[in-house]
N, C-alpha and C. Protein backbone atom coordinates (compact mmCIF):
# COMPACT_ATOMS: atom_id res chain seq x y z
N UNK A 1 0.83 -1.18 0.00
CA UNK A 1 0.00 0.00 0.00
C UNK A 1 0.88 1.25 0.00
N UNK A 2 1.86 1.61 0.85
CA UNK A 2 2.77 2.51 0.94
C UNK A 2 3.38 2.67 -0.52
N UNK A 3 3.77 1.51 -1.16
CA UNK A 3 4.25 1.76 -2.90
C UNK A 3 3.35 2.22 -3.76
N UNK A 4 2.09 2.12 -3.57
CA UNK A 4 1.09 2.72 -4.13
C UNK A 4 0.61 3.75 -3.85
N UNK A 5 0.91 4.72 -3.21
CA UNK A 5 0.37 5.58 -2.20
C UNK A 5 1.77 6.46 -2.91
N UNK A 6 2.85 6.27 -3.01
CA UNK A 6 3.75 7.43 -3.83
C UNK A 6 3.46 7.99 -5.02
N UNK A 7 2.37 7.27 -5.62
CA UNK A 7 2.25 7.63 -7.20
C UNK A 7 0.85 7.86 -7.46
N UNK A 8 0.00 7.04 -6.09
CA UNK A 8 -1.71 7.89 -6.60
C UNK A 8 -1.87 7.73 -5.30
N UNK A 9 -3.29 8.36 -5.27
CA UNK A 9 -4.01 8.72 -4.15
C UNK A 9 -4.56 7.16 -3.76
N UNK A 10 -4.65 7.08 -2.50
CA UNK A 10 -5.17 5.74 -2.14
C UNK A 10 -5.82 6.04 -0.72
N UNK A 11 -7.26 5.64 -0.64
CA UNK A 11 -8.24 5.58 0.25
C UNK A 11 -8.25 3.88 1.33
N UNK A 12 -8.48 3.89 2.16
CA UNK A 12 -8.19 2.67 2.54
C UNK A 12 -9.41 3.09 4.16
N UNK A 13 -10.21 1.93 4.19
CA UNK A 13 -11.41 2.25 5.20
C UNK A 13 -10.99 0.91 5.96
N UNK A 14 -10.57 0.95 7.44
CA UNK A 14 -10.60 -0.40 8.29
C UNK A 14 -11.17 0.19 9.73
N UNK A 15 -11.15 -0.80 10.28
CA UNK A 15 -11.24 -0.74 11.67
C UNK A 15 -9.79 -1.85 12.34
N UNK A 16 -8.54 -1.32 11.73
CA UNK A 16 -7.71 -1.88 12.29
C UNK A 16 -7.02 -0.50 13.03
N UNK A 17 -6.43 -0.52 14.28
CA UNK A 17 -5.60 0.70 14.56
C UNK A 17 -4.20 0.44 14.18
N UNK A 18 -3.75 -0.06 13.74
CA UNK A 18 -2.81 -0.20 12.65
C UNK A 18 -2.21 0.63 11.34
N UNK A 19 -3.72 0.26 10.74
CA UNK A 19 -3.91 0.72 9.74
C UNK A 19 -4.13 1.78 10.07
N UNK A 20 -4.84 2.31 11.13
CA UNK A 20 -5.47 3.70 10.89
C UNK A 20 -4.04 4.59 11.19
N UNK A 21 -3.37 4.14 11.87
CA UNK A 21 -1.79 4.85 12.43
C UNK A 21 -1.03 4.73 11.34
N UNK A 22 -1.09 4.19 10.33
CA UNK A 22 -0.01 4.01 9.33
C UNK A 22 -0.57 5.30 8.06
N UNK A 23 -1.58 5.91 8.17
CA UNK A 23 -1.68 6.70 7.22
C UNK A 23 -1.79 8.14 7.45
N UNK A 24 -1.17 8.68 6.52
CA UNK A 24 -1.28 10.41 6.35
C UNK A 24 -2.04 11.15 7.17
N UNK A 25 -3.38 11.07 6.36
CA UNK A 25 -4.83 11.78 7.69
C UNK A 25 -5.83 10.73 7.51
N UNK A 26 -6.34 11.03 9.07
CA UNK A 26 -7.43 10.14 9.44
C UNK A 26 -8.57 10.93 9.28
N UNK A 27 -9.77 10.26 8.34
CA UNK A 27 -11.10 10.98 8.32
C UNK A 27 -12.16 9.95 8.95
N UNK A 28 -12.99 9.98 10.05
CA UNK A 28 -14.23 9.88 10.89
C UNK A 28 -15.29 9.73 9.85
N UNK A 29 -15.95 8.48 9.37
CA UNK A 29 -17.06 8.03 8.58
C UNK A 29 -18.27 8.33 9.56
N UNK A 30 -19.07 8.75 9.55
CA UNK A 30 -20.00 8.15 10.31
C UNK A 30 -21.83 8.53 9.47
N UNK A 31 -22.82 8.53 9.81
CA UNK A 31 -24.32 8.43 9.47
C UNK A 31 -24.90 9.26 10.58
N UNK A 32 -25.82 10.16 9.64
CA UNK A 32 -26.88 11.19 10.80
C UNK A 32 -28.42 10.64 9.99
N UNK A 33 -28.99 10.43 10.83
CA UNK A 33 -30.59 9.64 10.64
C UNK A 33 -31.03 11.55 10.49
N UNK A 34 -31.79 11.29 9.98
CA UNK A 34 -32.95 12.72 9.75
C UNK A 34 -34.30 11.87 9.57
N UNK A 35 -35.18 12.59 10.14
CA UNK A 35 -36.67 12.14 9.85
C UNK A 35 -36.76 11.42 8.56
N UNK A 36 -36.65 12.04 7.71
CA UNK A 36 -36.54 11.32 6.08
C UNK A 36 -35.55 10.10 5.65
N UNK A 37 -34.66 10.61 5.76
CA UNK A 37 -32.91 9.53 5.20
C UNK A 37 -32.31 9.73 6.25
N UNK A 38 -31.16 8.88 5.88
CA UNK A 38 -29.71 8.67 6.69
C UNK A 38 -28.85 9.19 5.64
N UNK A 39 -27.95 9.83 6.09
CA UNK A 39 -26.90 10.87 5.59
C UNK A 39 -25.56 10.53 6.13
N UNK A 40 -24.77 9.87 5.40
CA UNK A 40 -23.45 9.89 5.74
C UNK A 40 -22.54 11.06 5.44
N UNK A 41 -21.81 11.17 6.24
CA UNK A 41 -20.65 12.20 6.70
C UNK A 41 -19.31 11.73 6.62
N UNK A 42 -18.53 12.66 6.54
CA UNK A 42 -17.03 12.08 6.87
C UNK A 42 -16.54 13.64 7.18
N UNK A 43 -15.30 13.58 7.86
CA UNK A 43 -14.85 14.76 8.34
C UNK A 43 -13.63 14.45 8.60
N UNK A 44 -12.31 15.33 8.74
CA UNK A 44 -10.93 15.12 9.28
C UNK A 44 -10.95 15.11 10.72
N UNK A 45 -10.10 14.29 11.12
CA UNK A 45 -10.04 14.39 12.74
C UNK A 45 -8.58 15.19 13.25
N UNK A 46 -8.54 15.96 14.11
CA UNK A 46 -7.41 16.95 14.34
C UNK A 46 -6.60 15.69 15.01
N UNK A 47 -4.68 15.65 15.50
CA UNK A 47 -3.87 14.68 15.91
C UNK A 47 -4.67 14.47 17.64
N UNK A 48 -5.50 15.02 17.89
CA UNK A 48 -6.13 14.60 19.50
C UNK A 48 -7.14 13.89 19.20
N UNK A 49 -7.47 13.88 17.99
CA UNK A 49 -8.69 12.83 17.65
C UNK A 49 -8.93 12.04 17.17
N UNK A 50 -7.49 12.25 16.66
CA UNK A 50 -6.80 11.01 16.16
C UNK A 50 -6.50 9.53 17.14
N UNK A 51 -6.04 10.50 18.15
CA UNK A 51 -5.36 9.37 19.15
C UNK A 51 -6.84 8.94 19.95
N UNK A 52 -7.84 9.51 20.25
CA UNK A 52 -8.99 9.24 20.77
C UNK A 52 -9.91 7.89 19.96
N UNK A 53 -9.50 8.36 18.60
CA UNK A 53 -10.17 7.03 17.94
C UNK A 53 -9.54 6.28 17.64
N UNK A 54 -8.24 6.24 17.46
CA UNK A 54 -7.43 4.52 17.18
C UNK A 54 -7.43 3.86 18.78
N UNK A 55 -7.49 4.69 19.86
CA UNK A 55 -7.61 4.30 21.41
C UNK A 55 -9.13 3.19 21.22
N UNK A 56 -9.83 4.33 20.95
CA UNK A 56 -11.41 3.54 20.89
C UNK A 56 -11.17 2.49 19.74
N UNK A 57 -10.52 2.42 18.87
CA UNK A 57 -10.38 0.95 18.17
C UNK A 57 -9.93 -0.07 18.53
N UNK A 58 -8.47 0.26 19.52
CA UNK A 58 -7.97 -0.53 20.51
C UNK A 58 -8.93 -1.11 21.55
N UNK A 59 -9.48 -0.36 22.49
CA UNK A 59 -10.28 -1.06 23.83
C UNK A 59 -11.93 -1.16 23.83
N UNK A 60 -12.45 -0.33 22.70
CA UNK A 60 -13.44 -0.32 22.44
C UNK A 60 -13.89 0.81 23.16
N UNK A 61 -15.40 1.05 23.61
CA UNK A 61 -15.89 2.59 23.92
C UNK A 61 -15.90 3.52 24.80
N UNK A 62 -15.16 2.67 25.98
CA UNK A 62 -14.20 3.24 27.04
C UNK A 62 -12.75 2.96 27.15
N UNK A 63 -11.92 3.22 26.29
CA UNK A 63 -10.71 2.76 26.32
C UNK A 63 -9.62 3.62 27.55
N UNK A 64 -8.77 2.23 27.85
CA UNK A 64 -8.12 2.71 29.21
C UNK A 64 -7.33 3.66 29.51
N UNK A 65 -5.88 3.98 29.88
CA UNK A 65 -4.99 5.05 30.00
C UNK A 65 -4.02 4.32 29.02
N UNK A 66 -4.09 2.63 29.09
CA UNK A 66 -2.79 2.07 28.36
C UNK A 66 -3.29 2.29 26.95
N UNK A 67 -4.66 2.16 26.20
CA UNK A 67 -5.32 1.95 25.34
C UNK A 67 -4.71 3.18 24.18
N UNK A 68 -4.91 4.46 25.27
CA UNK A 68 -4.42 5.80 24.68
C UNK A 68 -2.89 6.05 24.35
N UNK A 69 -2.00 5.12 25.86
CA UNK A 69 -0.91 5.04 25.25
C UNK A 69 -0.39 4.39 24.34
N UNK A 70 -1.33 3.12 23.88
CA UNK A 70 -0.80 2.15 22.89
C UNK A 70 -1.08 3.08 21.37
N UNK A 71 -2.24 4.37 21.70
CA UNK A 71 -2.14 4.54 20.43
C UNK A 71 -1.95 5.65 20.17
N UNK A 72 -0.87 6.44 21.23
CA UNK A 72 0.18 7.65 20.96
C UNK A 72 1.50 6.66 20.55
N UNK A 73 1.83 5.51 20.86
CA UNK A 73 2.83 4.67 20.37
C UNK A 73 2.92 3.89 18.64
N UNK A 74 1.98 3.65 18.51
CA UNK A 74 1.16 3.47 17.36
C UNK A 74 1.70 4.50 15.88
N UNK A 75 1.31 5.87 16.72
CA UNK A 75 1.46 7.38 16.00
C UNK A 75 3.07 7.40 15.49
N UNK A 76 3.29 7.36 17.34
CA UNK A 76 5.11 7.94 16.83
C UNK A 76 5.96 7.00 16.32
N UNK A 77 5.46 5.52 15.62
CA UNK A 77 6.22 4.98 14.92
C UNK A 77 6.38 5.51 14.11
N UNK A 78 5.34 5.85 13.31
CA UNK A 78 5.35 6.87 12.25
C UNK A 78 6.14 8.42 11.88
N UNK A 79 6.74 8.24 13.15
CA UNK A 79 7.19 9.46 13.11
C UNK A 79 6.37 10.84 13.53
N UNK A 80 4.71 10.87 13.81
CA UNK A 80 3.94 11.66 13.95
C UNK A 80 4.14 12.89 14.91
N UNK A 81 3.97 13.89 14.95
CA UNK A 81 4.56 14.71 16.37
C UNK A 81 2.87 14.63 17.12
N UNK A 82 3.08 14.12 18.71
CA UNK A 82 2.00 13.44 18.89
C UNK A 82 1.22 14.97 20.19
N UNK A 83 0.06 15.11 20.11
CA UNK A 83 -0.50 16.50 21.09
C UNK A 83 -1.19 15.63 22.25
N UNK A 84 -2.00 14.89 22.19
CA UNK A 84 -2.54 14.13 23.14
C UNK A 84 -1.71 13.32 24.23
């Protein structure tokens, strides 16, 4: 993926925190119900919200103190400069 990613744009959707730490920017998928339809969204997440949701991928919807550190560790493999 990284060899492909030098020469085009490449989108990649998981629920691995792995994956989500190994790429450029992280964008937040999610669905808003309205009376009528459901409306999906996506949005960028700033580097604190970053680490908040690869945490919540790690431990699930209360993730612990280690959860957060596993995924400020995660970041700075990457080299990331980490705020959280």
């Amino acid at each position: 993926m990284q060899q492909m990613a030098h020469k085009h744009q490449l989108v990649a959707i998981s629920h691995l925190p792995q994956m989500a730490a190994a790429g450029d920017t992280h964008y937040f998928v999610y669905k808003e119900d309205r009376a009528d339809r459901t409306v999906s969204r996506i949005r960028q997440l700033s580097a604190d919200e970053r680490i908040k949701e690869i945490a919540h991928m790690i431990a699930g919807a209360k993730p612990s103190e280690t959860a957060y550190q596993s995924a400020r560790e995660l970041l700075a493999l990457r080299g990331e400069e980490l705020v959280g």
